[in-house]
N, C-alpha and C. Protein backbone atom coordinates (compact mmCIF):
# COMPACT_ATOMS: atom_id res chain seq x y z
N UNK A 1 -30.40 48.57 -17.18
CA UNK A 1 -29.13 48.15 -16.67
C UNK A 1 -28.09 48.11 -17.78
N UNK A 2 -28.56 47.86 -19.45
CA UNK A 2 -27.51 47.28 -20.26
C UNK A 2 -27.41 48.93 -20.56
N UNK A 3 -27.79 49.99 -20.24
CA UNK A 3 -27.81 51.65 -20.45
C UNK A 3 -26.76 51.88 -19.23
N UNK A 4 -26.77 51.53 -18.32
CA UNK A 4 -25.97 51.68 -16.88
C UNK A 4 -24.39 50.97 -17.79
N UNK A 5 -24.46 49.78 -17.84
CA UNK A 5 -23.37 49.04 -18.16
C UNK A 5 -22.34 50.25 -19.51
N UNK A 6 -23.25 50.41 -20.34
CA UNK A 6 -23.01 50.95 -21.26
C UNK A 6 -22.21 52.57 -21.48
N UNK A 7 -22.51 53.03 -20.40
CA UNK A 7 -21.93 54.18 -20.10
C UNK A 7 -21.05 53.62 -18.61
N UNK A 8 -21.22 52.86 -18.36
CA UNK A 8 -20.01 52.74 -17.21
C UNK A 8 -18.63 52.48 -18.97
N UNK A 9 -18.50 51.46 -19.50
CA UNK A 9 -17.41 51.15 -20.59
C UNK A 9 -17.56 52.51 -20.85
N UNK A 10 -18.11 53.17 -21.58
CA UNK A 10 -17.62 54.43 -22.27
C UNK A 10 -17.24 55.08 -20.94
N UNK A 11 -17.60 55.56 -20.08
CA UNK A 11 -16.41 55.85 -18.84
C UNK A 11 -15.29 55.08 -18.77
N UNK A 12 -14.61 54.58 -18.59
CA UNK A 12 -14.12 53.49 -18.73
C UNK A 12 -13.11 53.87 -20.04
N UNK A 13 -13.77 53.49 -20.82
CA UNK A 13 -12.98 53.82 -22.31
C UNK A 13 -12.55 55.29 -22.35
N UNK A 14 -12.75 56.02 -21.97
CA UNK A 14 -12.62 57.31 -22.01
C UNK A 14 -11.86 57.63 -21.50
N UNK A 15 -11.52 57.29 -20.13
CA UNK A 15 -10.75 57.07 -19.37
C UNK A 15 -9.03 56.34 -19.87
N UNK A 16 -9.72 55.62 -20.02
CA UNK A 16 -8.01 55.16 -20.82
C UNK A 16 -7.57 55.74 -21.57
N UNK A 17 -8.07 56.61 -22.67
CA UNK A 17 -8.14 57.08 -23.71
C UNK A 17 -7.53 58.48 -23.54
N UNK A 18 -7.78 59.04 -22.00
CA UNK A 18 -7.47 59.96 -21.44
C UNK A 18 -5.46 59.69 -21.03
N UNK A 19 -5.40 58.54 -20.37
CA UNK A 19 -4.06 58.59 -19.50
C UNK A 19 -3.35 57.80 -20.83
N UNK A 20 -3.88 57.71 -21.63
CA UNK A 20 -3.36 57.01 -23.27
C UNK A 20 -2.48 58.51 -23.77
N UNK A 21 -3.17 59.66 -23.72
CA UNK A 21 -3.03 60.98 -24.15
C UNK A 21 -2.11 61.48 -23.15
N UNK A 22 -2.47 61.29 -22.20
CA UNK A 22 -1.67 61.98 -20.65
C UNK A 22 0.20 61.50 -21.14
N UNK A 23 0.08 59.75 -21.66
CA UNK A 23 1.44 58.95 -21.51
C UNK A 23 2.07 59.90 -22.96
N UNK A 24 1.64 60.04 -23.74
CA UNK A 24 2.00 60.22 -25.28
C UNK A 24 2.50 61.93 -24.51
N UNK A 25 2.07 62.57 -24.26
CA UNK A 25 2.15 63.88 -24.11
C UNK A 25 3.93 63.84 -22.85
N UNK A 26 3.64 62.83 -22.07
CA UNK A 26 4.65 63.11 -21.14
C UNK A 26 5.55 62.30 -21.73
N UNK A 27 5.73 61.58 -22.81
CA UNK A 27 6.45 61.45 -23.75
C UNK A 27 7.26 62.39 -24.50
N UNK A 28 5.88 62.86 -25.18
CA UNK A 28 6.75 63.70 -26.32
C UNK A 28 7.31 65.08 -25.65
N UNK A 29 6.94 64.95 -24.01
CA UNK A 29 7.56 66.27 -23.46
C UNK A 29 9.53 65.21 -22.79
N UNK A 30 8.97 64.67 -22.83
CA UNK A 30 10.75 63.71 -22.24
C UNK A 30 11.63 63.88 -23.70
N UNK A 31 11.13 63.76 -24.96
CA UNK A 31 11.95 63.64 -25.92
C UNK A 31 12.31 64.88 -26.26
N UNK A 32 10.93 65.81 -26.57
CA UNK A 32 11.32 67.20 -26.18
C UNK A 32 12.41 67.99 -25.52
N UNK A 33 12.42 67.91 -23.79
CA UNK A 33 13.37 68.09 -23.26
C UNK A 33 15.08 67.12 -23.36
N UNK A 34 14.99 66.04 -23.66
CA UNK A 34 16.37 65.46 -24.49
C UNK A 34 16.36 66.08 -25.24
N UNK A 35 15.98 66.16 -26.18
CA UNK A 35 16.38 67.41 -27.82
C UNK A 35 17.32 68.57 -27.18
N UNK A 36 16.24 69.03 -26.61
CA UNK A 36 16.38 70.62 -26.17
C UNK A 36 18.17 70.87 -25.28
N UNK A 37 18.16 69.37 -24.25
CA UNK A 37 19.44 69.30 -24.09
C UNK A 37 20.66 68.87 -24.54
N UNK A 38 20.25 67.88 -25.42
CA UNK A 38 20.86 67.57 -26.91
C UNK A 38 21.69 69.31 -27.54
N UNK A 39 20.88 69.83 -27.95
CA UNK A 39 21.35 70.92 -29.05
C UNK A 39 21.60 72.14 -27.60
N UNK A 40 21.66 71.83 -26.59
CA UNK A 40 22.14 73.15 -25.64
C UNK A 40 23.38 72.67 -25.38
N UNK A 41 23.79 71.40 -25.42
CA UNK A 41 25.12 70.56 -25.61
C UNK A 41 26.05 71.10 -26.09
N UNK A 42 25.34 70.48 -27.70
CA UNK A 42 26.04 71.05 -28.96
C UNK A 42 26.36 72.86 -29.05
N UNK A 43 25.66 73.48 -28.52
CA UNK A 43 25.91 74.86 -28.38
C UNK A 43 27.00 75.49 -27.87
N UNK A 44 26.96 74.62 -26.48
CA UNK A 44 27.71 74.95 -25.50
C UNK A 44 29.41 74.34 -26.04
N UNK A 45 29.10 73.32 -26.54
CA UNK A 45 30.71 72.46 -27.16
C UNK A 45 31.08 73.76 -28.42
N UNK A 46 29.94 74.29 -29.20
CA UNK A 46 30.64 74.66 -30.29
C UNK A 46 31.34 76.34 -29.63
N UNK A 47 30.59 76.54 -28.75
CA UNK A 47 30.88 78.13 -28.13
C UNK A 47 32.30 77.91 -27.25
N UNK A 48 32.50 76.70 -26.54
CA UNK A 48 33.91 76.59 -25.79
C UNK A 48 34.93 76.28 -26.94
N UNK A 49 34.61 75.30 -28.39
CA UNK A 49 35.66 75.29 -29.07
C UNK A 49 36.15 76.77 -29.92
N UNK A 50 35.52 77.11 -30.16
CA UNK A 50 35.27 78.73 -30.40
C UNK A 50 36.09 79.70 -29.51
N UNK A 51 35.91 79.75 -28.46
CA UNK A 51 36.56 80.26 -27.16
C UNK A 51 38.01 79.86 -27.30
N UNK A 52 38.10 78.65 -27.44
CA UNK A 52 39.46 77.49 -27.27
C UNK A 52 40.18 78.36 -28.36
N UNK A 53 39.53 78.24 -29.93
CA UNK A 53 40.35 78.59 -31.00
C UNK A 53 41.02 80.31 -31.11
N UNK A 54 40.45 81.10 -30.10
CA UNK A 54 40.36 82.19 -29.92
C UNK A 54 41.17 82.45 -29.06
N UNK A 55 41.67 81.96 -27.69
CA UNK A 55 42.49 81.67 -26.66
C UNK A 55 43.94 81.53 -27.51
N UNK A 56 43.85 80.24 -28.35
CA UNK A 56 45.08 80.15 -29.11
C UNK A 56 45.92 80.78 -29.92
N UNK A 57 44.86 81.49 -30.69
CA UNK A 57 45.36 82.23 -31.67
C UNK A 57 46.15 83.71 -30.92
N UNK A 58 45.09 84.15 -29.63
CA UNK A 58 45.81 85.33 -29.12
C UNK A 58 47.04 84.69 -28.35
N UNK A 59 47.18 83.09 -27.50
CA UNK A 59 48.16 83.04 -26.59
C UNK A 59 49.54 82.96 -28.06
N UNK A 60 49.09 82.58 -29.59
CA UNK A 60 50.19 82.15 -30.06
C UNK A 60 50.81 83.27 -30.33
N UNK A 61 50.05 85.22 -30.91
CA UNK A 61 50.44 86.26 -31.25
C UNK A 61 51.39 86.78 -29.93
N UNK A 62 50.79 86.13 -28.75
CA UNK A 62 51.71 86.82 -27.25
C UNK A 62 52.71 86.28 -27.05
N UNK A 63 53.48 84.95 -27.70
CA UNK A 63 53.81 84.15 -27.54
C UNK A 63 55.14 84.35 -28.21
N UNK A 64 54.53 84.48 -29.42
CA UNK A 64 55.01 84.99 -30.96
C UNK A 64 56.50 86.57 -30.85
N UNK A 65 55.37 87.37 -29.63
CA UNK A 65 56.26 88.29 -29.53
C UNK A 65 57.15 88.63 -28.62
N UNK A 66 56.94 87.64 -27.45
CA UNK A 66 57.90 87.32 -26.49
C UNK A 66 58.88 86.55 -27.13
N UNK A 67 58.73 85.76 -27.73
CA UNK A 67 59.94 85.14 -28.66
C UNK A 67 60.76 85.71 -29.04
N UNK A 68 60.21 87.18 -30.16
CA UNK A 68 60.98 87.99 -30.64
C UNK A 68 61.38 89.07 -29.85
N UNK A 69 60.61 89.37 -28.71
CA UNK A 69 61.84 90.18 -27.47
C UNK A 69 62.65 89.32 -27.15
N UNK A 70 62.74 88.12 -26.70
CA UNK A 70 63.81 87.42 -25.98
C UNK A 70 65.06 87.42 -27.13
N UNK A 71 65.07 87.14 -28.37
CA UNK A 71 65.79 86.97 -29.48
C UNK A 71 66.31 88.51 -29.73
N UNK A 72 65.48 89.59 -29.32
CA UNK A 72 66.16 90.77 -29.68
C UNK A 72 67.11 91.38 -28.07
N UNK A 73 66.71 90.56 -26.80
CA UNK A 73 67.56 90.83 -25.81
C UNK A 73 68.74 90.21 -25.95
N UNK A 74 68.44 88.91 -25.72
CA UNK A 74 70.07 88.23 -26.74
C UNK A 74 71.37 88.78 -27.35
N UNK A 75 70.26 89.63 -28.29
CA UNK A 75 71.35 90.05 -29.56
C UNK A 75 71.86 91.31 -29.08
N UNK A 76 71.39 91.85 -28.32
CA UNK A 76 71.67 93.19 -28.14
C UNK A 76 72.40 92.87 -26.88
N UNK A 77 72.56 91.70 -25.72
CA UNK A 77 73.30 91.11 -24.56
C UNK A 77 74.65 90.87 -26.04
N UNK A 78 74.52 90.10 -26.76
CA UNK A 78 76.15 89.59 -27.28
C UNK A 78 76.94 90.92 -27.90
N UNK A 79 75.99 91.60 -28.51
CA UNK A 79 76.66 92.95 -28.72
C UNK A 79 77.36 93.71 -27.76
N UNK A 80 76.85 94.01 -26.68
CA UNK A 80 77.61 94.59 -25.59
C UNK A 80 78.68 93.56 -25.60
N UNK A 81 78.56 92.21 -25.06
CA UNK A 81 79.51 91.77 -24.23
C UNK A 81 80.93 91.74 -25.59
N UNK A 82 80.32 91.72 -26.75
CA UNK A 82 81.92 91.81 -27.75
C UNK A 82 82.22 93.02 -27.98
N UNK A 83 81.43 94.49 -27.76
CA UNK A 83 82.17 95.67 -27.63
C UNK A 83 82.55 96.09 -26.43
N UNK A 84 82.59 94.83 -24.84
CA UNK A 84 83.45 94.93 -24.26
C UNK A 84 84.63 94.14 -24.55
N UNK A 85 84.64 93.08 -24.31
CA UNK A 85 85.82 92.08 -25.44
C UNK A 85 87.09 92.75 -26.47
N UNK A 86 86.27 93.60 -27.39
CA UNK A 86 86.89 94.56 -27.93
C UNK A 86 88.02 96.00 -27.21
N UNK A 87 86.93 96.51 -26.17
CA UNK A 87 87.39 97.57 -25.83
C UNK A 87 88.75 97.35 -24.60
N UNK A 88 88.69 95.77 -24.33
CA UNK A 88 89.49 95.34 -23.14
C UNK A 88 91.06 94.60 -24.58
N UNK A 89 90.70 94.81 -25.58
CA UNK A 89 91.74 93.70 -26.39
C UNK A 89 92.43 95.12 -25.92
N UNK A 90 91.63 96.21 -27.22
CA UNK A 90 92.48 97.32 -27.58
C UNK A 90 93.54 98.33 -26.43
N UNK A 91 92.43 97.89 -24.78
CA UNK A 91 93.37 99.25 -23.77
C UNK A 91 94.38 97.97 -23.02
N UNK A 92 94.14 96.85 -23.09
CA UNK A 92 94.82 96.29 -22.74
C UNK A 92 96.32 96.43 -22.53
N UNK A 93 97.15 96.37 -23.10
CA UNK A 93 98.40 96.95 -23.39
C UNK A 93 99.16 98.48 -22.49
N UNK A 94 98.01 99.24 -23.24
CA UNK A 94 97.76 100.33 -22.07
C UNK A 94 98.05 100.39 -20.99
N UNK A 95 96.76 99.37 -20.20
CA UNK A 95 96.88 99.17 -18.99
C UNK A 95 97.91 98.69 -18.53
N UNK A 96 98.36 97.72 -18.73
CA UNK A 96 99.33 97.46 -18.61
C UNK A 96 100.75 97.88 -18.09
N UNK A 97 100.69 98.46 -19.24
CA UNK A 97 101.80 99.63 -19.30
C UNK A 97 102.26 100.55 -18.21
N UNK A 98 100.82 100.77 -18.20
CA UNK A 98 101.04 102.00 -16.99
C UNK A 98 100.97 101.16 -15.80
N UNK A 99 100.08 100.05 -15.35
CA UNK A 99 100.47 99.66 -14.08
C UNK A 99 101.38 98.94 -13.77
N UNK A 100 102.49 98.68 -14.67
CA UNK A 100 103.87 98.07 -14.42
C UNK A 100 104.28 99.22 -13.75
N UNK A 101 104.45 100.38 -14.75
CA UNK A 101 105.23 101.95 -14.13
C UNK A 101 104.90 101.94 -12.95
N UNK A 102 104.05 102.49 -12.77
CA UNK A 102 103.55 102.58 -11.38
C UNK A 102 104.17 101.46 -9.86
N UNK A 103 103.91 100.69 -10.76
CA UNK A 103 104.50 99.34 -9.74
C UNK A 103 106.09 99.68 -9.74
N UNK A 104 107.08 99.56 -10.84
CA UNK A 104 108.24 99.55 -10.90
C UNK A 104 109.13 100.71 -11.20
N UNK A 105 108.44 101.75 -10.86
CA UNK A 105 108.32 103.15 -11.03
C UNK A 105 108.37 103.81 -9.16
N UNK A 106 109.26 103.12 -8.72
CA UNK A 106 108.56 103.93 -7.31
C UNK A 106 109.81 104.98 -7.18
N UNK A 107 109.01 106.49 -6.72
CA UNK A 107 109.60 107.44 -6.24
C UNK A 107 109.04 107.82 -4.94
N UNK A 108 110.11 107.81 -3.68
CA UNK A 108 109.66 107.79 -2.45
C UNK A 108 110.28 109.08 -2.05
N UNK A 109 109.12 109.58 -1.29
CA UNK A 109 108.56 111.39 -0.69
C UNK A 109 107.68 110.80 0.32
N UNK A 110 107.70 111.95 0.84
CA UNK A 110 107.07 112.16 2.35
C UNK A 110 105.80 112.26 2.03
N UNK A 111 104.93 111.58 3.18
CA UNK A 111 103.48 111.72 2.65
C UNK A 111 103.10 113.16 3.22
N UNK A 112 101.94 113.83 2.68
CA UNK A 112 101.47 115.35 3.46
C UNK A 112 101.22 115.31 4.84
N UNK A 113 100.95 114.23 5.01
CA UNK A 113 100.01 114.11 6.70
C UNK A 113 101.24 113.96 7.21
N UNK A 114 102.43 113.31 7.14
CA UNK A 114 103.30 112.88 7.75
C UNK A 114 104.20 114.45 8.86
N UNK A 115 104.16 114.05 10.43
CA UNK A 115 104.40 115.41 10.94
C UNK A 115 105.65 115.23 11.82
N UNK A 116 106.39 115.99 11.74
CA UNK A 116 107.81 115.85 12.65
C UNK A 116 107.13 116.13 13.71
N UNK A 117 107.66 115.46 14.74
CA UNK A 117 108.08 116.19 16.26
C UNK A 117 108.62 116.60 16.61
N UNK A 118 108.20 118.01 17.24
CA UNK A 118 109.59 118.88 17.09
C UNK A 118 109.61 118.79 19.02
């Protein structure tokens, strides 16, 4: 019987010894998988800041050169509008001139269409 008893404890002991191993293992597989999502984290943060710094740099070059079209439409809008400015100082007078005549200039004739009745 103390042979019976004796291998029942080592069953027994063995047994624990077993789900002792089972706990440690489903342990070091829980810390395992935290790690693993730990540094897929960190991966993922360093690959979007990466992305981010890359985004910036091209939105600042697109950015950069829309600036300098808008600044070169500008300049090339004030240019026209003062070599019209200009071109209205200089015919000014001109104009003038002639549409006073015209106005205070009247010589009256028959228009072509105009038809007697005979």
């Amino acid at each position: 019987m103390a042979s019976q008893s004796q291998g029942i404890q080592q069953l027994l002991q063995a047994e624990k010894r077993a789900a002792e191993k089972v706990a440690d293992a489903r342990k070091r597989k829980a810390r395992r998988l935290k790690q693993a999502k730990e540094e897929a984290q960190m991966e993922v943060e360093q690959y979007r800041r990466e992305r981010e710094q890359e985004f910036q740099s091209k939105q600042q070059a697109a950015m950069g050169s829309q600036g300098n079209l808008s600044a070169e439409v500008e300049q090339a809008t004030r240019r026209q509008v003062q070599g019209m400015q200009s071109s209205q100082q200089r015919n000014r007078e001109h104009v003038l001139a002639q549409l006073l005549g015209m106005v205070c200039d009247v010589r009256p004739q028959v228009h072509p269409n105009y038809r007697v009745a005979a």
